[in-house]
C-alpha atoms as a PDB file:
ATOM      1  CA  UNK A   1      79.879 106.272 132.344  1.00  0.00           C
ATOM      2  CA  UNK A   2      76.206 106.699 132.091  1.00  0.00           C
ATOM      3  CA  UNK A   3      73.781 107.651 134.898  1.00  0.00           C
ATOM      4  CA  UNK A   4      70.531 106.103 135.702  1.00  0.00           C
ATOM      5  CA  UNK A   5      68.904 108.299 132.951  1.00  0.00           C
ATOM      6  CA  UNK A   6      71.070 107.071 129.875  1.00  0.00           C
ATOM      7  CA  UNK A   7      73.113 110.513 130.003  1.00  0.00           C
ATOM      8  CA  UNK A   8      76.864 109.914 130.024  1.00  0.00           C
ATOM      9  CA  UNK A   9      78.205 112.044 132.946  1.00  0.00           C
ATOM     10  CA  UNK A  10      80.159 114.963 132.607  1.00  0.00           C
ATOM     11  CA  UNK A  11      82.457 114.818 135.255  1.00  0.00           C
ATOM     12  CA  UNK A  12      85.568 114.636 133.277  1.00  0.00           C
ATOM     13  CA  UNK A  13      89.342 115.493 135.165  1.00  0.00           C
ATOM     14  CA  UNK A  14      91.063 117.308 132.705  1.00  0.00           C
ATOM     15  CA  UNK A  15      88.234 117.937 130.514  1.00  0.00           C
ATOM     16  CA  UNK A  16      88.256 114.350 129.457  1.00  0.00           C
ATOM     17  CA  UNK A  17      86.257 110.949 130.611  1.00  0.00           C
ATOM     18  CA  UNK A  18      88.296 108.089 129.930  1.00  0.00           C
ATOM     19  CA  UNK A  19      85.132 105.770 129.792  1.00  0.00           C
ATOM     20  CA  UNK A  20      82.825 108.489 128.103  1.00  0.00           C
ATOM     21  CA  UNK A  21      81.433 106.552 124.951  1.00  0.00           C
ATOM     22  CA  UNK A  22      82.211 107.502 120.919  1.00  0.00           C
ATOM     23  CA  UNK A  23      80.934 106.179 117.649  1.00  0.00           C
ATOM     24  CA  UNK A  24      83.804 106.324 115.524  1.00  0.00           C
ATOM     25  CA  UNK A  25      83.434 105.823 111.860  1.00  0.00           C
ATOM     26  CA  UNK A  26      85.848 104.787 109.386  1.00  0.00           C
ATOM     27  CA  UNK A  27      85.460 103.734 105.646  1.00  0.00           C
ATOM     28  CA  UNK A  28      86.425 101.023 103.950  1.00  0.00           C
ATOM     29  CA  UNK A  29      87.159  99.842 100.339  1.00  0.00           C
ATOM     30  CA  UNK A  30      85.951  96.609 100.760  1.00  0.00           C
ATOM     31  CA  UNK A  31      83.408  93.610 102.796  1.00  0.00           C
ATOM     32  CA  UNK A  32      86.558  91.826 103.182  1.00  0.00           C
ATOM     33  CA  UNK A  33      88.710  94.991 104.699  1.00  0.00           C
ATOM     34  CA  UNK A  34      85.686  96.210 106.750  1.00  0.00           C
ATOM     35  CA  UNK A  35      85.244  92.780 108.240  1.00  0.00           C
ATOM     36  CA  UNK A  36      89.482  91.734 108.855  1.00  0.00           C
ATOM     37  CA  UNK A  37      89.139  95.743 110.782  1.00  0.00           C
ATOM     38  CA  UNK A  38      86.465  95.253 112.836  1.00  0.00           C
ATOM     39  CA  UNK A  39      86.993  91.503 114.264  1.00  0.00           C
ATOM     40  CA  UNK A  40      90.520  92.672 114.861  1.00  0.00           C
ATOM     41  CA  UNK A  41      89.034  95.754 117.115  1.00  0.00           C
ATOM     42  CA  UNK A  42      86.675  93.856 118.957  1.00  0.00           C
ATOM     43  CA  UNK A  43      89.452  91.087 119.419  1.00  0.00           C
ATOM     44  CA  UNK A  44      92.043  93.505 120.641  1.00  0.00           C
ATOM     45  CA  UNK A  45      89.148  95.112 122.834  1.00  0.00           C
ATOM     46  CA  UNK A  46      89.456  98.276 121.014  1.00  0.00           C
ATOM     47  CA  UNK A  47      85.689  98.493 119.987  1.00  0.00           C
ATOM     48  CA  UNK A  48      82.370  96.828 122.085  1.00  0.00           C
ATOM     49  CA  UNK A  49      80.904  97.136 118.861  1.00  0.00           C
ATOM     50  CA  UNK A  50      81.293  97.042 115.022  1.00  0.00           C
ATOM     51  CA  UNK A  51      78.165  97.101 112.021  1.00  0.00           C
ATOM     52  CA  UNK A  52      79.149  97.064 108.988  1.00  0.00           C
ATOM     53  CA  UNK A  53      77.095  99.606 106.377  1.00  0.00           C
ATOM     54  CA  UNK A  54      77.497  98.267 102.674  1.00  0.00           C
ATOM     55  CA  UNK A  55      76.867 100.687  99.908  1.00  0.00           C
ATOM     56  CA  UNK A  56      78.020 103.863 100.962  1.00  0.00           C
ATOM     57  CA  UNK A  57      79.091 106.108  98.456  1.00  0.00           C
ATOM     58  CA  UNK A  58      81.494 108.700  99.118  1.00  0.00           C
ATOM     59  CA  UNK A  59      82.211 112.165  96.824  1.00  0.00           C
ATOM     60  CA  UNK A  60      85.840 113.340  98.356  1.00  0.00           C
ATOM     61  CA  UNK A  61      88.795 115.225  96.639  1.00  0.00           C
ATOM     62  CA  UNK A  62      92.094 113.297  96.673  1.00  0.00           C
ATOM     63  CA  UNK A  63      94.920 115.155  95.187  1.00  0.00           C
ATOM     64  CA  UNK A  64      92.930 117.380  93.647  1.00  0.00           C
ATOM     65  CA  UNK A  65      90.658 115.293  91.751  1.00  0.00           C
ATOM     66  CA  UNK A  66      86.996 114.434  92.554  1.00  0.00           C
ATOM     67  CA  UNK A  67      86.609 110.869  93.462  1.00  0.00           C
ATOM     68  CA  UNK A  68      83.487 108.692  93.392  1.00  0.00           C
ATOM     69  CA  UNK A  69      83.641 105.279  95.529  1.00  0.00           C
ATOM     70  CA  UNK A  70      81.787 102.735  96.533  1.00  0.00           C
ATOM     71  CA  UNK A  71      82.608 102.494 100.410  1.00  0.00           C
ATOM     72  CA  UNK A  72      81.995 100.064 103.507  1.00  0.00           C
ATOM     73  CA  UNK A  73      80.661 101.869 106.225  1.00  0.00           C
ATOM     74  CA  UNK A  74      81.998 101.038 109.889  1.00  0.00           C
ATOM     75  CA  UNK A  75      80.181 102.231 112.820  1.00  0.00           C
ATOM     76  CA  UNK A  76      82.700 101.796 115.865  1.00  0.00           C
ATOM     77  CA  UNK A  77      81.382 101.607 119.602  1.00  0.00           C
ATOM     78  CA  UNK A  78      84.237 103.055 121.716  1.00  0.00           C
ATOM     79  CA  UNK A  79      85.485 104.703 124.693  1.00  0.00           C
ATOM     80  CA  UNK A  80      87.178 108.070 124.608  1.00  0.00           C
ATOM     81  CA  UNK A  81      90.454 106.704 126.673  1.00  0.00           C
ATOM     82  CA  UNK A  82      90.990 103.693 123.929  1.00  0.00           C
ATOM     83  CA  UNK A  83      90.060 105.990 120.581  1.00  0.00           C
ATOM     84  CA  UNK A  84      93.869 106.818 120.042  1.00  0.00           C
ATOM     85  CA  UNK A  85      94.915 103.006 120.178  1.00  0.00           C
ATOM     86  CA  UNK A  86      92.289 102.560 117.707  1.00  0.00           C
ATOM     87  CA  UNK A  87      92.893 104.830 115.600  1.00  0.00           C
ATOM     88  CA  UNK A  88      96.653 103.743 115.394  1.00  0.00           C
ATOM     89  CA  UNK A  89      95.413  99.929 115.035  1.00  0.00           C
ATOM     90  CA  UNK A  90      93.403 101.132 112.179  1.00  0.00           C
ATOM     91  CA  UNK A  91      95.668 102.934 110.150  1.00  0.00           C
ATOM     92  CA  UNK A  92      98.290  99.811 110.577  1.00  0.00           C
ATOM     93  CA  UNK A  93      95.068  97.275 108.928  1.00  0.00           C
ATOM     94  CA  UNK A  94      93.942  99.519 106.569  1.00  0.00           C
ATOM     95  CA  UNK A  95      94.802  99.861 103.003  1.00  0.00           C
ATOM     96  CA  UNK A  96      94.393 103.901 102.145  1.00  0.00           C
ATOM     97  CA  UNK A  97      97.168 106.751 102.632  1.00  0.00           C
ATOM     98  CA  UNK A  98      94.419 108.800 105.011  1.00  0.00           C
ATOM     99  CA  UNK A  99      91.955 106.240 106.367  1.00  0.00           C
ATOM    100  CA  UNK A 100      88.686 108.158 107.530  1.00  0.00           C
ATOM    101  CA  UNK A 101      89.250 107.760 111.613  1.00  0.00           C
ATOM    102  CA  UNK A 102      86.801 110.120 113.151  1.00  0.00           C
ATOM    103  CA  UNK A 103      84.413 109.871 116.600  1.00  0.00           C
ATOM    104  CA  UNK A 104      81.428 111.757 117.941  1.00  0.00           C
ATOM    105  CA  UNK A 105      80.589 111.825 121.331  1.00  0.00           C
ATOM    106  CA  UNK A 106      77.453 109.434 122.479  1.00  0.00           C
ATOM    107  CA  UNK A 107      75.564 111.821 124.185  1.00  0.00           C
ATOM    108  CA  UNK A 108      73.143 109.471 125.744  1.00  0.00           C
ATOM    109  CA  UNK A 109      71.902 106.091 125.658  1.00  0.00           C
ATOM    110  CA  UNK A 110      70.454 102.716 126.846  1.00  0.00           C
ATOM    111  CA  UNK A 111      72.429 102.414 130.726  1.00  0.00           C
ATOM    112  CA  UNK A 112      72.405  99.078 130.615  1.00  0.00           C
ATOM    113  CA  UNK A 113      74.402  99.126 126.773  1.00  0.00           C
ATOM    114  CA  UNK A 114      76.127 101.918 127.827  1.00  0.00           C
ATOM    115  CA  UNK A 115      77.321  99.828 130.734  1.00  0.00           C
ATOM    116  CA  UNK A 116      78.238  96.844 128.373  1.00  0.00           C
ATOM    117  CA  UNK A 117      79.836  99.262 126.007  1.00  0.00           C
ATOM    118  CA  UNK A 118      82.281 100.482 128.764  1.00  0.00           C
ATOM    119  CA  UNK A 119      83.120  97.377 130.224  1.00  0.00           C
ATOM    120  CA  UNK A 120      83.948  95.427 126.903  1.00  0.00           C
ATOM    121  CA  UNK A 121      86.814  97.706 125.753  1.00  0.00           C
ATOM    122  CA  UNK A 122      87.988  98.137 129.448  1.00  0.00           C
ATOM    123  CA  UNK A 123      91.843  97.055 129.500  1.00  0.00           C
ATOM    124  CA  UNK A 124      91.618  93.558 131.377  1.00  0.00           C
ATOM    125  CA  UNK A 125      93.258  93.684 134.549  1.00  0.00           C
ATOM    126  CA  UNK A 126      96.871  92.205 134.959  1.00  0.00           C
ATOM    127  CA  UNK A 127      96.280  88.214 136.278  1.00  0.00           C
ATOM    128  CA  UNK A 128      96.383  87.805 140.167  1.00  0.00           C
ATOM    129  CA  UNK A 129      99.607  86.899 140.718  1.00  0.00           C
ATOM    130  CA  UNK A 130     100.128  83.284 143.183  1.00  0.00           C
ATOM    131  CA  UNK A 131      99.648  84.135 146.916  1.00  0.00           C
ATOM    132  CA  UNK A 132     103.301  82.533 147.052  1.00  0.00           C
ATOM    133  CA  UNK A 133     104.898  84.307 144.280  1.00  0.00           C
ATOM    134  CA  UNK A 134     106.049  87.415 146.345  1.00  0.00           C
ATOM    135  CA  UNK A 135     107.558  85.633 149.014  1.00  0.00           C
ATOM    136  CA  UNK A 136     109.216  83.352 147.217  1.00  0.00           C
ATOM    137  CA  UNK A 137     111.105  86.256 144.673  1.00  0.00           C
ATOM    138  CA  UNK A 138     112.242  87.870 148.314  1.00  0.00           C
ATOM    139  CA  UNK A 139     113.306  84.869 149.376  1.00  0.00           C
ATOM    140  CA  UNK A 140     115.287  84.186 146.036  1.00  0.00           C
ATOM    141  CA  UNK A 141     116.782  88.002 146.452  1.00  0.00           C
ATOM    142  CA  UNK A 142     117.691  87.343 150.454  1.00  0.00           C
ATOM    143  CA  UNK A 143     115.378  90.301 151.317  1.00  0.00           C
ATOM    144  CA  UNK A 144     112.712  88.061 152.968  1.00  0.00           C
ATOM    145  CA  UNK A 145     112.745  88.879 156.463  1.00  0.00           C
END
């Protein structure tokens, strides 16, 4: 979570801040890949955030060759406590052996986006259940007393 100053604080139990924020980036072979990736991240509230970067070309060696593609950038906005689900959620959409999955810390930045960021890939809380509902499963069970 940011403080007033756009620094993300540094309390973090266990060495880790669930809500600290990352840029993840991951590659893609294709517009139509990058896009079907990132609307499903933002849908399943895996990512605040998704540009798309066409025209990135990437030099890698894949089983021992040297490749040369033509690459779809993603830049991910994220939280450290939901980078594992989307990585996971990634490699089930997308279409290469070893998807590029990686994510830098965001060391600081705008509090109110920061803010945003956080609260957009929060996990939304379970539905208020009726103010009956309770009552009536102990009565249903013979525990109501």
């Amino acid at each position: 979570m940011a403080n007033g100053s756009g620094r993300v604080a540094r309390e973090r139990p266990n060495g880790k801040n669930a809500a600290e924020p990352r840029l993840a980036l991951v590659t893609a072979a294709s517009e139509d890949q990058a896009l079907a990736i990132a609307r499903a991240l933002v849908a399943e509230r895996l990512a605040a955030c998704v540009n798309l970067v066409a025209g990135v070309r990437s030099i890698y060696r894949w089983r021992e060759a040297i490749e040369d593609d033509r690459e779809w950038l993603l830049l991910i906005k994220t939280t450290a406590a939901r980078f594992a689900a989307l990585e996971r959620r990634v490699r089930e959409l997308h279409s290469y052996e070893t998807p590029e999955v990686v994510a830098l810390p965001i060391a600081e930045g705008s509090p109110p986006y920061l803010q945003w960021l956080t609260e957009m890939v929060a996990e939304p809380a379970a539905p208020p259940r009726p103010a009956g509902a309770r009552r009536a499963r102990l009565a249903r069970s013979g525990r109501n007393r």
